[in-house]
PDB file of N, CA and C in Angstrom:
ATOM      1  N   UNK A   1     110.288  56.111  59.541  1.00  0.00           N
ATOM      2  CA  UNK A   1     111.675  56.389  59.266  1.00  0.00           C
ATOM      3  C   UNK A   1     112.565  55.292  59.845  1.00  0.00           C
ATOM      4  N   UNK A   2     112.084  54.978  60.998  1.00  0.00           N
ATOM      5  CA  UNK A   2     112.659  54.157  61.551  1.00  0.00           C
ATOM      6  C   UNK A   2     113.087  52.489  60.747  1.00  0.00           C
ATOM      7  N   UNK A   3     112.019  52.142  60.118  1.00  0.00           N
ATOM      8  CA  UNK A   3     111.728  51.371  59.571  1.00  0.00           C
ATOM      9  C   UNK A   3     112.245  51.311  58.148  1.00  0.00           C
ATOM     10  N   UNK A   4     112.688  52.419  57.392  1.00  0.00           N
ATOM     11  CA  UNK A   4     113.891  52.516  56.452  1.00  0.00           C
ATOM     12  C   UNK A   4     115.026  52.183  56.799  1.00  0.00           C
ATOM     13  N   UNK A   5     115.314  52.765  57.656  1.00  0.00           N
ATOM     14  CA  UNK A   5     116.770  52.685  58.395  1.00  0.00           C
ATOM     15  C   UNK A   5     116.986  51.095  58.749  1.00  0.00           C
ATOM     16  N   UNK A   6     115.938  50.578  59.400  1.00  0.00           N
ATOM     17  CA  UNK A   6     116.101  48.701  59.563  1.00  0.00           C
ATOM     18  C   UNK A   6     116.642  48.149  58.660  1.00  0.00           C
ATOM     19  N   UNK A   7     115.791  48.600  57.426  1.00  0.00           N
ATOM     20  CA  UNK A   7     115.309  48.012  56.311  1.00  0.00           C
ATOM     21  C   UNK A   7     117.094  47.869  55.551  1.00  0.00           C
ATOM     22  N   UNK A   8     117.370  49.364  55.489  1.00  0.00           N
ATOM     23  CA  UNK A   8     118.918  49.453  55.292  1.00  0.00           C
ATOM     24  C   UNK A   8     119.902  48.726  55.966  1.00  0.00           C
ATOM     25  N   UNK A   9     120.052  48.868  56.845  1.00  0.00           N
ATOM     26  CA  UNK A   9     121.113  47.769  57.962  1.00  0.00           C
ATOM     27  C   UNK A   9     120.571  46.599  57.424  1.00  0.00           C
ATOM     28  N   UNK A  10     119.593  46.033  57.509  1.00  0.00           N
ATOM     29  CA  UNK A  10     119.629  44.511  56.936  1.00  0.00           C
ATOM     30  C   UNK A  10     119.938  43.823  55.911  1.00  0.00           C
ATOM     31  N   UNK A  11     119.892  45.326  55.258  1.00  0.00           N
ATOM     32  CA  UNK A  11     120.454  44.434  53.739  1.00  0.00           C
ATOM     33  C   UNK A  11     121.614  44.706  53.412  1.00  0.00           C
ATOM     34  N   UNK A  12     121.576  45.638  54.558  1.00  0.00           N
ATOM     35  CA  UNK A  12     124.279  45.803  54.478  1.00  0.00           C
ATOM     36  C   UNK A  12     124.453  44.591  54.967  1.00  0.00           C
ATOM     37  N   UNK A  13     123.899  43.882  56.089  1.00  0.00           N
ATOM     38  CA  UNK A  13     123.863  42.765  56.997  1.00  0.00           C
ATOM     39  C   UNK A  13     123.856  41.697  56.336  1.00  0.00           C
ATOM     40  N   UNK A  14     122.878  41.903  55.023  1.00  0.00           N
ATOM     41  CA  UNK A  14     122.701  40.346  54.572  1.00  0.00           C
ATOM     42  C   UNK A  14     123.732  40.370  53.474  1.00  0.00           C
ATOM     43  N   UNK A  15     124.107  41.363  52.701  1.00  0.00           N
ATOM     44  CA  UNK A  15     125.565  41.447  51.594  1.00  0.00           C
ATOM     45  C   UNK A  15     126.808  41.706  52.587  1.00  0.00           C
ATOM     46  N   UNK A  16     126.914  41.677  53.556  1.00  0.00           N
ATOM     47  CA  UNK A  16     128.036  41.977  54.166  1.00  0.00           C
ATOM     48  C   UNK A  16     129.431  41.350  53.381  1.00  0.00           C
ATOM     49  N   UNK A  17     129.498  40.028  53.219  1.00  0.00           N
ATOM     50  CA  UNK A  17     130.457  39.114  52.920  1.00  0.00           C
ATOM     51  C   UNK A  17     130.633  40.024  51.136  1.00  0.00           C
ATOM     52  N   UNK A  18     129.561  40.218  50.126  1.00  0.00           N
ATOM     53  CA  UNK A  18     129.413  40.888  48.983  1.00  0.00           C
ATOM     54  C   UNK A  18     130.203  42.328  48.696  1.00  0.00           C
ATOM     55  N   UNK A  19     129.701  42.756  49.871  1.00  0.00           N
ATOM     56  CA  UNK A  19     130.114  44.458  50.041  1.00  0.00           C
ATOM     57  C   UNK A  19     131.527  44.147  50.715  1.00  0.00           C
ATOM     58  N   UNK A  20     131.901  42.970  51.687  1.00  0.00           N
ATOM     59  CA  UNK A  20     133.938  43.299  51.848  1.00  0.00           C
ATOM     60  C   UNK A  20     134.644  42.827  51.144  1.00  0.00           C
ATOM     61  N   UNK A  21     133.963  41.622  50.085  1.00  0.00           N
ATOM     62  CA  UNK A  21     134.916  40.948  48.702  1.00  0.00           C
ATOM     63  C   UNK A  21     134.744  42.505  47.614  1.00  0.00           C
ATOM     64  N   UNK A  22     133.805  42.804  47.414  1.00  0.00           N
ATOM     65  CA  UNK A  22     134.173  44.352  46.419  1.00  0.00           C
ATOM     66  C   UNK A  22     134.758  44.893  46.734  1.00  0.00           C
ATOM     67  N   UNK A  23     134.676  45.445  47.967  1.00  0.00           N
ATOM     68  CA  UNK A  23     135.618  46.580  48.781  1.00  0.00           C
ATOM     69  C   UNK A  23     137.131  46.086  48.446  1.00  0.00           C
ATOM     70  N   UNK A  24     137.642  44.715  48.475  1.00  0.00           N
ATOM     71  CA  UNK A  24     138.715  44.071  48.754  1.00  0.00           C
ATOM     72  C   UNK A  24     139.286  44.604  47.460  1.00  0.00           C
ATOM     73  N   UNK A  25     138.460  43.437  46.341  1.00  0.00           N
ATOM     74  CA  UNK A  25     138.979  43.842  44.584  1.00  0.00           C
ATOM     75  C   UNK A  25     138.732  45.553  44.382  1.00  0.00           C
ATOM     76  N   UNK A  26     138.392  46.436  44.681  1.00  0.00           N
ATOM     77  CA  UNK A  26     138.440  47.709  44.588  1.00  0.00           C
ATOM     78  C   UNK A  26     140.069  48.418  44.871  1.00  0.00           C
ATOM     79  N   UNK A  27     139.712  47.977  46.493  1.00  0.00           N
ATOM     80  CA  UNK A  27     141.286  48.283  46.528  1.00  0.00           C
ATOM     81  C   UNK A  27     142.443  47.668  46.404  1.00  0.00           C
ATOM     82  N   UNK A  28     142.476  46.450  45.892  1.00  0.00           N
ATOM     83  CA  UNK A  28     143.485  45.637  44.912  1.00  0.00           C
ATOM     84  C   UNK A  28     143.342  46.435  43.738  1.00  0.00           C
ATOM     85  N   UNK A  29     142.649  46.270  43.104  1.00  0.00           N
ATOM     86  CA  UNK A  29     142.517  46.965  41.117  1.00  0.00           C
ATOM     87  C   UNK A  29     143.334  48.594  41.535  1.00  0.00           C
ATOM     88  N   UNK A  30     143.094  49.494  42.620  1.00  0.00           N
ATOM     89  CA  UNK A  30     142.908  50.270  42.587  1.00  0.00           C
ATOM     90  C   UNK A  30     144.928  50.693  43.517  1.00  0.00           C
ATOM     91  N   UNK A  31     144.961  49.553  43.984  1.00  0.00           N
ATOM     92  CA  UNK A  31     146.462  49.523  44.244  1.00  0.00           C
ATOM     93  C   UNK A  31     147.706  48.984  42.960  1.00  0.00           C
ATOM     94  N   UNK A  32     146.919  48.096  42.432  1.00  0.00           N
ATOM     95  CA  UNK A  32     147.336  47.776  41.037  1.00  0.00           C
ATOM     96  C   UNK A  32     147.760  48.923  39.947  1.00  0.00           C
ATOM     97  N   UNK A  33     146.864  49.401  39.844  1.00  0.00           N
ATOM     98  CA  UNK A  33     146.274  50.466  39.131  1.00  0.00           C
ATOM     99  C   UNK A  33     147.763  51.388  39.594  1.00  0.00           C
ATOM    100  N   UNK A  34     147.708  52.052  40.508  1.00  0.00           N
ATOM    101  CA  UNK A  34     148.647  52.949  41.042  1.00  0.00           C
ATOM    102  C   UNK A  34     150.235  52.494  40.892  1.00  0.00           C
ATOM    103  N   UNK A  35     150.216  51.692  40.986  1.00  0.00           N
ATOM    104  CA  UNK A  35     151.530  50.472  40.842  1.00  0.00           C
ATOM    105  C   UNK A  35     152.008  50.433  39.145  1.00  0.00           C
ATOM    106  N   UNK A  36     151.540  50.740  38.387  1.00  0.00           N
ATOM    107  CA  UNK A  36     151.913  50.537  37.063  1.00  0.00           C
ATOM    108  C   UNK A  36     151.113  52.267  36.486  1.00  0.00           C
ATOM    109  N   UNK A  37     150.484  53.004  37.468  1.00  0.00           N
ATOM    110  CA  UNK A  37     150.102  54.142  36.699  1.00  0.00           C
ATOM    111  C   UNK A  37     151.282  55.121  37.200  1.00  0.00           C
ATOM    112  N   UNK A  38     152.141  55.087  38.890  1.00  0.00           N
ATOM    113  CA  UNK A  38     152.711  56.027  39.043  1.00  0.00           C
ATOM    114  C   UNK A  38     153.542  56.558  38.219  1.00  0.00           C
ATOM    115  N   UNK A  39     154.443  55.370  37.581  1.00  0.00           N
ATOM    116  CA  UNK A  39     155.657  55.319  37.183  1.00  0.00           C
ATOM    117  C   UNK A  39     155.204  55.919  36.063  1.00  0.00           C
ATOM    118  N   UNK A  40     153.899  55.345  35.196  1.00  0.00           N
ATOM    119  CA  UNK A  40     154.201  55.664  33.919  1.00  0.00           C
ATOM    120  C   UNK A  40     153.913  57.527  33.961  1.00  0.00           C
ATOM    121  N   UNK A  41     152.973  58.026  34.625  1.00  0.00           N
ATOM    122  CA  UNK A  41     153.012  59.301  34.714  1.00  0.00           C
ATOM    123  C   UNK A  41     154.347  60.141  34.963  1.00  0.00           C
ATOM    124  N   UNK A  42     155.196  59.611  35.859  1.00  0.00           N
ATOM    125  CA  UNK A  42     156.389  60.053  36.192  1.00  0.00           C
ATOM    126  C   UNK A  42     157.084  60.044  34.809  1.00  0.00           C
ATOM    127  N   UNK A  43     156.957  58.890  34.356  1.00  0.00           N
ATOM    128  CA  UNK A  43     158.124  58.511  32.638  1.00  0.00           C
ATOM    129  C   UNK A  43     157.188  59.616  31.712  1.00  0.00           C
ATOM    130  N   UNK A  44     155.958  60.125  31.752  1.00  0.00           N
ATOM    131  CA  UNK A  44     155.498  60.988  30.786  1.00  0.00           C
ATOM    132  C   UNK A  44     155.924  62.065  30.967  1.00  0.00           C
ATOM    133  N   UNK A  45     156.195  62.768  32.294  1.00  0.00           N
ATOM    134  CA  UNK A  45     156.048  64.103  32.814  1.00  0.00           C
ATOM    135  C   UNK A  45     157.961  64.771  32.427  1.00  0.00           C
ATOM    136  N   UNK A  46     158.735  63.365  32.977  1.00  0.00           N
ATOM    137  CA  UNK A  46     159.969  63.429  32.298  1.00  0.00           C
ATOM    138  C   UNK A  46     160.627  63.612  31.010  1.00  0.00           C
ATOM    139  N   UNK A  47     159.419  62.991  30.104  1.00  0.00           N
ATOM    140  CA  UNK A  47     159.369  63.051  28.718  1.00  0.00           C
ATOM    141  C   UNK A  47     159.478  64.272  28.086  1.00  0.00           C
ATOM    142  N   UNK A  48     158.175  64.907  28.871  1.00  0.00           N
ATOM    143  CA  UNK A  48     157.587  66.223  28.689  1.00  0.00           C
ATOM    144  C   UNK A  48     158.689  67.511  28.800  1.00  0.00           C
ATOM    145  N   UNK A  49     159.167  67.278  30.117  1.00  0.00           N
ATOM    146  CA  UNK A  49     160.287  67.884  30.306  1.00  0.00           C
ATOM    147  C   UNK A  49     161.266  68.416  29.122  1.00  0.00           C
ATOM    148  N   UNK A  50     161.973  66.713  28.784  1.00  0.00           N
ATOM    149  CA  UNK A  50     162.611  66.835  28.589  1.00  0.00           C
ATOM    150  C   UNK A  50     162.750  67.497  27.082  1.00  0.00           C
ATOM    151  N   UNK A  51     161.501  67.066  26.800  1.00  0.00           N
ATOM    152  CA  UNK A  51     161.005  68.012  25.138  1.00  0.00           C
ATOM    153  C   UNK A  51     161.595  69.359  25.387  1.00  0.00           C
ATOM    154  N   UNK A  52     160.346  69.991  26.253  1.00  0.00           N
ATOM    155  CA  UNK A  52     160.558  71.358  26.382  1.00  0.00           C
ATOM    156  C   UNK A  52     161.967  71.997  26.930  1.00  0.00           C
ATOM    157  N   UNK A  53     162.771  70.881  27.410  1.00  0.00           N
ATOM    158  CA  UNK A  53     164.558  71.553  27.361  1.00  0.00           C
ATOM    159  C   UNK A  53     165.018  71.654  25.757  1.00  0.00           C
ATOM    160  N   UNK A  54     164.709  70.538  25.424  1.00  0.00           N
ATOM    161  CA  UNK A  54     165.461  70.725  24.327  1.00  0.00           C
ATOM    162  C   UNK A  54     165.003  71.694  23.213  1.00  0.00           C
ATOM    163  N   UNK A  55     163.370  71.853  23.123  1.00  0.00           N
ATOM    164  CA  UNK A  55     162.449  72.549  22.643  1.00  0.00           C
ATOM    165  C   UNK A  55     163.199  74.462  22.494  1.00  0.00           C
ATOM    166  N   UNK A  56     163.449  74.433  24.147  1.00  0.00           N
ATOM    167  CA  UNK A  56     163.911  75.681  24.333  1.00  0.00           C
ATOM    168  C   UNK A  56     165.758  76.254  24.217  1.00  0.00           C
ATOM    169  N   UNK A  57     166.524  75.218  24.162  1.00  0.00           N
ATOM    170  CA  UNK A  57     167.495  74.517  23.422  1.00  0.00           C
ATOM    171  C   UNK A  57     167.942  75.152  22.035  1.00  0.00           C
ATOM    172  N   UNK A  58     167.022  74.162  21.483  1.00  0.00           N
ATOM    173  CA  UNK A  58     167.311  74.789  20.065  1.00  0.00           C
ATOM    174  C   UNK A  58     166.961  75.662  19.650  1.00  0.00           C
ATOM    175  N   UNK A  59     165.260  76.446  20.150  1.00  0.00           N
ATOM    176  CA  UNK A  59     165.069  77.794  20.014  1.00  0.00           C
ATOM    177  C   UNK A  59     166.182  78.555  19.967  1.00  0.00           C
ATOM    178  N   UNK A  60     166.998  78.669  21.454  1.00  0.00           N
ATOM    179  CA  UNK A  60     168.093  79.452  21.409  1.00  0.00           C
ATOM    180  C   UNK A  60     169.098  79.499  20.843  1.00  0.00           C
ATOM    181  N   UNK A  61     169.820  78.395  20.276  1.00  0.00           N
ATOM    182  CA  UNK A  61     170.796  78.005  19.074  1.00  0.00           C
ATOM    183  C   UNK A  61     170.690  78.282  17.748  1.00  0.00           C
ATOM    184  N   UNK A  62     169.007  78.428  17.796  1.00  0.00           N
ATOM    185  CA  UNK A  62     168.616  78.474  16.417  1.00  0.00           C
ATOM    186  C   UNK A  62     168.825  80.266  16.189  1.00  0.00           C
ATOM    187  N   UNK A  63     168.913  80.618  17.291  1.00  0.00           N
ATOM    188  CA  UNK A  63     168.516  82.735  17.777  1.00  0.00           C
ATOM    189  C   UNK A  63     169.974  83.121  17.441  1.00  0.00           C
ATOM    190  N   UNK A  64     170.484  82.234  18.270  1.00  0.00           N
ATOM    191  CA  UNK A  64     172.262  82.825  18.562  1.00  0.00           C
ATOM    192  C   UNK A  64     172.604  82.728  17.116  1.00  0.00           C
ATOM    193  N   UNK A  65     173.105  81.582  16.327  1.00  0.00           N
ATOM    194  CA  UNK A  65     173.325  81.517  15.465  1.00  0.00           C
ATOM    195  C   UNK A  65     173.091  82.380  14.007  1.00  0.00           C
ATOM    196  N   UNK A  66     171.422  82.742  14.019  1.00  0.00           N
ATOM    197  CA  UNK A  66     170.868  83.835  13.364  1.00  0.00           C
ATOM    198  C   UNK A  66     171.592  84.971  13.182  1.00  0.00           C
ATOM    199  N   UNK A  67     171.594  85.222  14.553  1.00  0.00           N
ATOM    200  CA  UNK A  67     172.606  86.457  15.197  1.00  0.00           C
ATOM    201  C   UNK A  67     173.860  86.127  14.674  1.00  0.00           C
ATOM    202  N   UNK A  68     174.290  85.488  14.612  1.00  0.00           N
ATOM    203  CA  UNK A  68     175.767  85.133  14.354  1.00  0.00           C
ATOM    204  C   UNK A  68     175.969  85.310  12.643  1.00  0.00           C
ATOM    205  N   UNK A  69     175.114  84.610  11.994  1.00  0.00           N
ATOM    206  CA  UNK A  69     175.128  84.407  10.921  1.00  0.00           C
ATOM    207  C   UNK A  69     175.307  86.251   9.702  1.00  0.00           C
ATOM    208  N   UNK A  70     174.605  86.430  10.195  1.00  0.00           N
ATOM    209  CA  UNK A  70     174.038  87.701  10.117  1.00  0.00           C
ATOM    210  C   UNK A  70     175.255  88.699  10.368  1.00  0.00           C
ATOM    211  N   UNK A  71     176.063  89.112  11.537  1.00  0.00           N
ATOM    212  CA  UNK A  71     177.459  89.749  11.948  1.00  0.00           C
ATOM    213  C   UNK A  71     177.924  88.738  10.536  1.00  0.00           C
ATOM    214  N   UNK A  72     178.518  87.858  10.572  1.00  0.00           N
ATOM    215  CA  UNK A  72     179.161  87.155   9.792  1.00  0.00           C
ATOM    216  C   UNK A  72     178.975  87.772   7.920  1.00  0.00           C
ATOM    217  N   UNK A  73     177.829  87.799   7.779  1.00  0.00           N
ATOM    218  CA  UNK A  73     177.561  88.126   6.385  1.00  0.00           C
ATOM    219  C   UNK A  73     177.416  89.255   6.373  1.00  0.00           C
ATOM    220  N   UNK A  74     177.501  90.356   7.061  1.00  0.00           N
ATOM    221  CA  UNK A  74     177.751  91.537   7.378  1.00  0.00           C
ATOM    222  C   UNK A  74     179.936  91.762   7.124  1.00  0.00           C
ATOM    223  N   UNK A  75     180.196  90.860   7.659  1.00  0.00           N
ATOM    224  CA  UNK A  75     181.492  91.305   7.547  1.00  0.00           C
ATOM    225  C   UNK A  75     182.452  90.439   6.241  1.00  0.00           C
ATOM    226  N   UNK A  76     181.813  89.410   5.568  1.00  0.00           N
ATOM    227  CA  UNK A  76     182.028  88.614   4.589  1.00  0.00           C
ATOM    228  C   UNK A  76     181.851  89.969   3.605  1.00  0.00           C
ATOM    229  N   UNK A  77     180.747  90.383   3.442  1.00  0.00           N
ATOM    230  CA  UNK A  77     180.535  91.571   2.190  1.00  0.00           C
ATOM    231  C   UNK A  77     181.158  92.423   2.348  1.00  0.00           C
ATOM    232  N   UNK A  78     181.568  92.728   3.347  1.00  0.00           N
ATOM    233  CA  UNK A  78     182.659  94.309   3.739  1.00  0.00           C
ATOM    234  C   UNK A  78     184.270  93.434   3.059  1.00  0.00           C
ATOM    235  N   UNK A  79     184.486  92.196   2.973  1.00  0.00           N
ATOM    236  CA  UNK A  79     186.298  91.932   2.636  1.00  0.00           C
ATOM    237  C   UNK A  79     185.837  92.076   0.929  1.00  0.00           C
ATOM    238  N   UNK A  80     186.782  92.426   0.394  1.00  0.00           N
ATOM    239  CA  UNK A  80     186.587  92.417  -1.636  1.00  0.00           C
ATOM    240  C   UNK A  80     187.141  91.027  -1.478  1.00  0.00           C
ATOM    241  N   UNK A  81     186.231  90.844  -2.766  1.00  0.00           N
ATOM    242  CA  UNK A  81     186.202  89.329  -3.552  1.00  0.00           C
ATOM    243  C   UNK A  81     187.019  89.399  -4.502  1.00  0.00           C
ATOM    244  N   UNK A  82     187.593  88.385  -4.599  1.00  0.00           N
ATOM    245  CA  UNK A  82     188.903  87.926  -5.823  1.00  0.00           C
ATOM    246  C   UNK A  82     188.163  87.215  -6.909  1.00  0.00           C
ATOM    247  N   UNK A  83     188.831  87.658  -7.993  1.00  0.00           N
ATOM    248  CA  UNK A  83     188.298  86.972  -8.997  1.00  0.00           C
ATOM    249  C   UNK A  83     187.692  86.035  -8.895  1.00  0.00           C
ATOM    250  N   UNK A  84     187.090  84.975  -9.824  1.00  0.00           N
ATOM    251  CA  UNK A  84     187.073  83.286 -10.034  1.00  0.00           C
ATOM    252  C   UNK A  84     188.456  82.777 -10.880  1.00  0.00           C
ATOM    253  N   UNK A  85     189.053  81.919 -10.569  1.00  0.00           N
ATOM    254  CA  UNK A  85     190.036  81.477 -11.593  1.00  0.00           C
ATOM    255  C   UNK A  85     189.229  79.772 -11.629  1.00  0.00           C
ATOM    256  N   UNK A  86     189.902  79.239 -12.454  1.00  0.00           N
ATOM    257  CA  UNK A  86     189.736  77.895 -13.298  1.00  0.00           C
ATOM    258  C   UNK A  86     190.482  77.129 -12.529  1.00  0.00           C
ATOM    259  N   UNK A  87     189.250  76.063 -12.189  1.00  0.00           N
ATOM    260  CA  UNK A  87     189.845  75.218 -10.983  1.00  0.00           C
ATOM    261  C   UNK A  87     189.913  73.635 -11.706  1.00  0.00           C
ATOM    262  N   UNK A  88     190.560  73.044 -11.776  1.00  0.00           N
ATOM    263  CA  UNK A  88     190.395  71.533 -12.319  1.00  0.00           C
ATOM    264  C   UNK A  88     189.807  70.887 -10.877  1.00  0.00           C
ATOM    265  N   UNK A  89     189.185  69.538 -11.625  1.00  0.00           N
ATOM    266  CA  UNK A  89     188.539  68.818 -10.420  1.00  0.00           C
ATOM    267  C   UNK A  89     189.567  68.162  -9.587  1.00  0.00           C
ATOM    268  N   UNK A  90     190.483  67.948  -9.898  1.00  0.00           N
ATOM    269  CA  UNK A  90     191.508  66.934  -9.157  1.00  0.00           C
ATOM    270  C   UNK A  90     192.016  67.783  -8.412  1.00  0.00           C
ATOM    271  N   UNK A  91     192.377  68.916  -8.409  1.00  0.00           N
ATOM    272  CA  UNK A  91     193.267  70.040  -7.942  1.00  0.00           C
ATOM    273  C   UNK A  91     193.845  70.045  -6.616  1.00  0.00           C
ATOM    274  N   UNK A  92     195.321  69.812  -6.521  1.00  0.00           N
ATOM    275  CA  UNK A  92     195.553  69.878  -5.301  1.00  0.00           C
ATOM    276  C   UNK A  92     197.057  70.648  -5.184  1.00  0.00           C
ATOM    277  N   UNK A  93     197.395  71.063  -3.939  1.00  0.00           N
ATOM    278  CA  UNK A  93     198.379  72.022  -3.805  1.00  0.00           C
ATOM    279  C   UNK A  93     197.483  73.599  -3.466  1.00  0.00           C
ATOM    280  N   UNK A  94     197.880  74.158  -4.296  1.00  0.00           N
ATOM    281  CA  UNK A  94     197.968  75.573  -4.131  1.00  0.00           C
ATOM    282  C   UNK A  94     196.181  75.705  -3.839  1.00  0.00           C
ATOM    283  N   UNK A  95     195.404  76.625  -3.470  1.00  0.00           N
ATOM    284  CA  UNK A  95     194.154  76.462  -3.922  1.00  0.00           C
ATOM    285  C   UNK A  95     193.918  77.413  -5.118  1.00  0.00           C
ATOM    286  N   UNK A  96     192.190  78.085  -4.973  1.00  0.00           N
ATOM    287  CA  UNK A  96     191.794  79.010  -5.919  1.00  0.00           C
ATOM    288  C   UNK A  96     192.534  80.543  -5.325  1.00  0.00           C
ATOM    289  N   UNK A  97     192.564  80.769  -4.145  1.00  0.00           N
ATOM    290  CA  UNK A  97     193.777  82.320  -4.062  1.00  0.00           C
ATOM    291  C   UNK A  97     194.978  81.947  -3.693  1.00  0.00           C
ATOM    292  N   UNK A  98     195.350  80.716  -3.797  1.00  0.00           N
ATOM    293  CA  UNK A  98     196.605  80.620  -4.069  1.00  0.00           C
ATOM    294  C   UNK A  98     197.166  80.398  -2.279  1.00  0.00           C
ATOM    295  N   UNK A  99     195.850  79.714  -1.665  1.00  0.00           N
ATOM    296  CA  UNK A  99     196.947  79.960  -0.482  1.00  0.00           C
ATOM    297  C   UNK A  99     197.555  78.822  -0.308  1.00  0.00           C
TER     298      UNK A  99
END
């Protein structure tokens, strides 16, 4: 066992210079890496966000309005309708009920 274990240390011993230039570019690439990955995760997550505001946004505009629309054509059919009269295309002044 003993003699594994040598065997190991000597050959960390003999790549030493191998194993602290990797180590080095590891954590360069890997500081790099973080340096151009934080931000962009941050700019996605903001993105994301900002979908789902608006997402939930217009859901609700799209609800209210429904709602609205709806009272509205509810009380449009309750006023009586006036005739149609004959409208020329140019027509200006008075309108079609005359207001």
């Amino acid at each position: 066992m003993n003699a594994l274990l040598r065997s190991a240390a000597r050959g960390l011993a003999d790549r030493a210079v191998e194993i602290t230039i990797v180590g080095a570019l590891t954590g360069a690439t890997l500081a790099v890496t973080c340096w151009f990955a934080i931000p962009t995760v941050l700019a996605a997550v903001w993105w994301a966000a900002v979908e789902v505001r608006l997402w939930r946004a217009q859901r609700a505009a799209t609800a209210s309005v429904g709602a609205a629309d709806l009272l509205s054509a509810a009380a449009r059919s309750a006023a009586p309708e006036l005739p149609a009269e004959a409208v020329s295309a140019g027509q200006t002044g008075a309108g079609r009920a005359g207001a």
